[in-house]
N, C-alpha and C. Protein backbone atom coordinates (compact mmCIF):
# COMPACT_ATOMS: atom_id res chain seq x y z
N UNK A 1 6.67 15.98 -45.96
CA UNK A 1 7.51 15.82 -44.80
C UNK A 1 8.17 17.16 -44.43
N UNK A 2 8.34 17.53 -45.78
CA UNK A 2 9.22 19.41 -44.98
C UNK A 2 7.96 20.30 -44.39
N UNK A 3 6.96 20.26 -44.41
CA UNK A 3 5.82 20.91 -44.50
C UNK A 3 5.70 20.78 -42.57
N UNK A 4 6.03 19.84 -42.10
CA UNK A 4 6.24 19.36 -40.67
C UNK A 4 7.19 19.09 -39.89
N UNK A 5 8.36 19.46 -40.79
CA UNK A 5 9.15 19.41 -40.02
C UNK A 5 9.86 20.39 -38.84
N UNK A 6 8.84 21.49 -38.74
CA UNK A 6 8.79 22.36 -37.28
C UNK A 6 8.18 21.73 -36.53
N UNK A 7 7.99 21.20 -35.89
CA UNK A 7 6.84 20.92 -34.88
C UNK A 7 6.37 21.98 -34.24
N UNK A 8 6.52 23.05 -34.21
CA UNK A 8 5.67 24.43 -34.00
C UNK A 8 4.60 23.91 -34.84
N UNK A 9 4.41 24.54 -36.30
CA UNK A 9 3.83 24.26 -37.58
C UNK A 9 2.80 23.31 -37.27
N UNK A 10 3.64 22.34 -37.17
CA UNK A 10 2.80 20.90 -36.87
C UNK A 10 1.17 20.88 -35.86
N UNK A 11 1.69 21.75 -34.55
CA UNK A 11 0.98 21.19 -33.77
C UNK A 11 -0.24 22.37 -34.20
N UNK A 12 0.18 23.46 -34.44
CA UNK A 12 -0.58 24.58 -34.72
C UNK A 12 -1.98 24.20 -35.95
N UNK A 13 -1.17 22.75 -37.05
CA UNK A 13 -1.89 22.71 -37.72
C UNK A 13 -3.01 21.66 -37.32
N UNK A 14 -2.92 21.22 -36.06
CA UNK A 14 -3.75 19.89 -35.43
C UNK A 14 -5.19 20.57 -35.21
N UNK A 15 -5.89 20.11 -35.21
CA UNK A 15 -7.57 20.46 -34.79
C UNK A 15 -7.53 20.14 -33.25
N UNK A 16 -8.53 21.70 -33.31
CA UNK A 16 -8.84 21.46 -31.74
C UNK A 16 -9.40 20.46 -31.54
N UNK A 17 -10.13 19.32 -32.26
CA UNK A 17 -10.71 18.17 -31.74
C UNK A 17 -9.89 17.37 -31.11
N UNK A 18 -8.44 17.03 -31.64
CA UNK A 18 -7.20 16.52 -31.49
C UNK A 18 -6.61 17.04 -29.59
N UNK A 19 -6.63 17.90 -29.57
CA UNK A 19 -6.10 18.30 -28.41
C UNK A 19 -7.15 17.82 -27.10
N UNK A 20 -8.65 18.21 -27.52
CA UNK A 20 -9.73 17.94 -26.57
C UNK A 20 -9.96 16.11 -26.24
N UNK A 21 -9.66 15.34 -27.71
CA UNK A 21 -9.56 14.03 -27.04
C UNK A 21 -8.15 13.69 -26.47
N UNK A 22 -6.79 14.17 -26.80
CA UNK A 22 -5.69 13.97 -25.65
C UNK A 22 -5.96 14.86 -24.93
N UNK A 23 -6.07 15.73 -23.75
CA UNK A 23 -6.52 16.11 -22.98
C UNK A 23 -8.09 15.10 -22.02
N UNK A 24 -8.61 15.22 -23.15
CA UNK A 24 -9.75 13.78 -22.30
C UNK A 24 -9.14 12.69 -21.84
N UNK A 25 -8.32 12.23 -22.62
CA UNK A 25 -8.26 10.77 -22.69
C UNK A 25 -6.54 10.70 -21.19
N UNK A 26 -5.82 11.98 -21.17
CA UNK A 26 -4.91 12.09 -20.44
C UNK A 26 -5.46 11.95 -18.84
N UNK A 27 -6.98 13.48 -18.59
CA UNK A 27 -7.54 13.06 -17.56
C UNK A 27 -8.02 11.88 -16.90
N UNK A 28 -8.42 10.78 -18.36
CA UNK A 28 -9.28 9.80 -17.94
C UNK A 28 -8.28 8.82 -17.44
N UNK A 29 -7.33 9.12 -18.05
CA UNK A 29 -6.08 7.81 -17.14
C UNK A 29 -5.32 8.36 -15.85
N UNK A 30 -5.40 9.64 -15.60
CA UNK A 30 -4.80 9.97 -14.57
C UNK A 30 -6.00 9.81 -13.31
N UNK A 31 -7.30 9.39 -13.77
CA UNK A 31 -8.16 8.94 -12.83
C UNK A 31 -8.06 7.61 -12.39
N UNK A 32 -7.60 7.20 -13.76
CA UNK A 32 -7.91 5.54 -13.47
C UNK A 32 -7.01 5.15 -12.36
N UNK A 33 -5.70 5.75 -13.09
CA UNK A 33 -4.86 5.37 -12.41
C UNK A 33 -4.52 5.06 -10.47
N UNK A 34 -5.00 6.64 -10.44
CA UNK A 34 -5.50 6.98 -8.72
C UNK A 34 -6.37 5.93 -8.37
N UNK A 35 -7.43 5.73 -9.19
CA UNK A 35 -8.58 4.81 -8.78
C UNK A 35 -7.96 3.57 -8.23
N UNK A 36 -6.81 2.93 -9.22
CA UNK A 36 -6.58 1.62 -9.42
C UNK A 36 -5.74 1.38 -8.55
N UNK A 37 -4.79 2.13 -8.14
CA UNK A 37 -3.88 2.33 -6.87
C UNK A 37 -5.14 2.10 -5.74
N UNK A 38 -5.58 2.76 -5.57
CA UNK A 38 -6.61 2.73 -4.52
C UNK A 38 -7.21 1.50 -3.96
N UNK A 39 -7.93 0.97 -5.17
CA UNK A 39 -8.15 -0.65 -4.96
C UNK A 39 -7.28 -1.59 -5.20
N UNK A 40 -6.39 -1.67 -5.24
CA UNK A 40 -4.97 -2.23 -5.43
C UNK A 40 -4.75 -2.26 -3.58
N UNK A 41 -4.17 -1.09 -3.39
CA UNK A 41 -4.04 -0.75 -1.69
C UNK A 41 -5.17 -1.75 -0.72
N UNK A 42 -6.54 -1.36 -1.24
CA UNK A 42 -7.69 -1.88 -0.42
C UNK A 42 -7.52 -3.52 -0.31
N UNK A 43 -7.26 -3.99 -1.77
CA UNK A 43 -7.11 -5.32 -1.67
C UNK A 43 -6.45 -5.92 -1.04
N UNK A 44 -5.14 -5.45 -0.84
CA UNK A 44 -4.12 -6.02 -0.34
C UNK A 44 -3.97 -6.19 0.55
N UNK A 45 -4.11 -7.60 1.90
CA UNK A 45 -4.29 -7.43 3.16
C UNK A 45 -3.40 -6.95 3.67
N UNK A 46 -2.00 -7.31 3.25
CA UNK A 46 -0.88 -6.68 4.34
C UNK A 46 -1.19 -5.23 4.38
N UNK A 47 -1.22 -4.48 3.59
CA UNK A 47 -1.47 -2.53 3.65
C UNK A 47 -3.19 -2.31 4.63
N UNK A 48 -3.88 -3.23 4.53
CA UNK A 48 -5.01 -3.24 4.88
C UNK A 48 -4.86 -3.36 6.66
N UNK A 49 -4.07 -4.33 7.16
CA UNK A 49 -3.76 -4.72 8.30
C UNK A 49 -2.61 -3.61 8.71
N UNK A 50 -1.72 -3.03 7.73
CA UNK A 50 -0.82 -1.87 8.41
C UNK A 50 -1.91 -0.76 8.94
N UNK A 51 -2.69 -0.64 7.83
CA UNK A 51 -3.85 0.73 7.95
C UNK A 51 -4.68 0.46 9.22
N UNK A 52 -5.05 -0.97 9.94
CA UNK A 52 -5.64 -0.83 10.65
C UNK A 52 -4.58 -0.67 11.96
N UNK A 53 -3.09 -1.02 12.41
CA UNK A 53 -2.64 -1.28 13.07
C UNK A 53 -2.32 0.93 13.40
N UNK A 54 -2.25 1.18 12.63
CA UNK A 54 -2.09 2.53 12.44
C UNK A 54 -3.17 3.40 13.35
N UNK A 55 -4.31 3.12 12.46
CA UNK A 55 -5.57 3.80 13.26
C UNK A 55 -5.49 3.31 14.60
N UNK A 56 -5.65 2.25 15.23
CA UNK A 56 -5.32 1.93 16.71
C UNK A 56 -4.82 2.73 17.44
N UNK A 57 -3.16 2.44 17.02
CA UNK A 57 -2.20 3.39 17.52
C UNK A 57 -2.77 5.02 17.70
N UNK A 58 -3.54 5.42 16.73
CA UNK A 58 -3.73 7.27 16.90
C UNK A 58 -4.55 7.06 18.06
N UNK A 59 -5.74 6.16 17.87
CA UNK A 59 -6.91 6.34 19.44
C UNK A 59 -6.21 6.22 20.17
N UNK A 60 -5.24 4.90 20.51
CA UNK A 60 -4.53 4.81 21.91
C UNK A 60 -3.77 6.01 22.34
N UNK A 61 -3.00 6.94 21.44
CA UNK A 61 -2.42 8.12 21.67
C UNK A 61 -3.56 8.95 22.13
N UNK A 62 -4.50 9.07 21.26
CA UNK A 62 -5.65 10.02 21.60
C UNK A 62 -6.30 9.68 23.25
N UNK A 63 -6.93 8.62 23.31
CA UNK A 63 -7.02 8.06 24.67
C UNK A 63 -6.35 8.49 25.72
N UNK A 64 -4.88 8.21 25.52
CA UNK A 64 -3.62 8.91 26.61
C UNK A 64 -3.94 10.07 26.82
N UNK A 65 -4.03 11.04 25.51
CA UNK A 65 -4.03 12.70 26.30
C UNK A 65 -4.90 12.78 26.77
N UNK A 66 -5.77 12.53 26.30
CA UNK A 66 -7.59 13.00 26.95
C UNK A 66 -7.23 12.57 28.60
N UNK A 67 -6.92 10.82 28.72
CA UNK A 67 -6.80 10.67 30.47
C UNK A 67 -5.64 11.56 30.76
N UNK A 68 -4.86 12.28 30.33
CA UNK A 68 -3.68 13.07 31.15
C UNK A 68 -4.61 14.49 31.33
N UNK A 69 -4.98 14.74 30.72
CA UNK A 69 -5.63 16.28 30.34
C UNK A 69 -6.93 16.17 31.45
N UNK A 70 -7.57 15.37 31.61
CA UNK A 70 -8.64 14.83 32.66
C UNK A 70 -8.39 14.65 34.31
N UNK A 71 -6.49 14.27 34.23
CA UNK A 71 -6.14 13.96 35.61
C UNK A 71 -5.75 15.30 35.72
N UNK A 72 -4.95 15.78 34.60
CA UNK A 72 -5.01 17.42 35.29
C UNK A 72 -5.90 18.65 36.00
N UNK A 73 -6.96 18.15 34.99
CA UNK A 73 -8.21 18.69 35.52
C UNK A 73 -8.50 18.64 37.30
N UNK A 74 -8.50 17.08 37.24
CA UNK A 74 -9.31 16.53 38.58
C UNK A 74 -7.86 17.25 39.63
N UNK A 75 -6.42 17.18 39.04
CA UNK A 75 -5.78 17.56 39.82
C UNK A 75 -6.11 19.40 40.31
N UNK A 76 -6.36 19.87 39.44
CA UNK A 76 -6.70 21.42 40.02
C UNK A 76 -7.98 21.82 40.48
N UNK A 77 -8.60 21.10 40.11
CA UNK A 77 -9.97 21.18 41.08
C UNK A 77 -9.63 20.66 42.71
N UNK A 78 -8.78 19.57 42.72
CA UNK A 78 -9.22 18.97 44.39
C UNK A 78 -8.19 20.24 44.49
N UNK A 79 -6.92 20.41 44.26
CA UNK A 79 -6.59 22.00 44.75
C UNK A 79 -7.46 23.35 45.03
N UNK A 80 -8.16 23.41 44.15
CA UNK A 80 -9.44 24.38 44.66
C UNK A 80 -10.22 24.09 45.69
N UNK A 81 -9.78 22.77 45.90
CA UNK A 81 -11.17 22.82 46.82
C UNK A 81 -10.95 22.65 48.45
N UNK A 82 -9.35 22.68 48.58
CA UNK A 82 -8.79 23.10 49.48
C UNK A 82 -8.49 24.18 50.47
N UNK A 83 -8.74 24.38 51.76
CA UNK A 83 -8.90 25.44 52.13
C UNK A 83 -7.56 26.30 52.21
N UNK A 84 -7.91 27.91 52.21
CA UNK A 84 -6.32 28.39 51.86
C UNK A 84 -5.30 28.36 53.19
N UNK A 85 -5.91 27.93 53.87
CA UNK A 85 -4.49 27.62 55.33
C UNK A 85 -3.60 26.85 55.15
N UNK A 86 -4.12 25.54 54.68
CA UNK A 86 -3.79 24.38 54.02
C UNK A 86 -2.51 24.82 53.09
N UNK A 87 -2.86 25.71 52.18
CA UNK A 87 -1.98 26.17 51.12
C UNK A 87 -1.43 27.11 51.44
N UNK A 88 -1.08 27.60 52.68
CA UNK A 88 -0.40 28.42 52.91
C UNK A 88 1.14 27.48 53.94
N UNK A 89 0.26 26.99 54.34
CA UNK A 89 1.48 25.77 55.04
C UNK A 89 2.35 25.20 54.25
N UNK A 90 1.59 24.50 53.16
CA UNK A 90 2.46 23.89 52.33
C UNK A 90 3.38 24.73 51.38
């Protein structure tokens, strides 16, 4: 027991085999874990039905600019295509 009771000592005296399976075995749960969240989320209809109510919402935003960005367009073209007397009156 005195022989370990540094834990410096201690860990120094562990085999690298020791470190390579905690280190494995740490990665392998910090996968699972992500994984399991993941399908956890998927399963669940309410998060499933937020996720879709979400995506909607971005196209319909997306949708909006594109038609604003489109009427702007069409708006400076029929201006171009006006003769300049026209635009000098106004």
């Amino acid at each position: 027991m005195t022989v370990f009771a540094n834990t410096i000592r201690w860990f120094k005296s562990l085999s690298i085999l020791v470190y390579a399976a905690f280190f494995t075995a740490l990665i392998f749960h910090i996968f699972l874990i992500s994984r399991g969240i993941a399908l956890i989320k998927a399963k669940n209809e309410a998060f499933s039905e937020y996720k879709q109510l979400i995506l909607e919402d971005e196209k319909a935003e997306k949708s909006d600019k594109s038609e604003k960005q489109q009427g702007n367009k069409k708006k400076d073209t029929t201006e171009v295509a006006e003769p300049e007397d026209k635009k000098r009156l106004i």
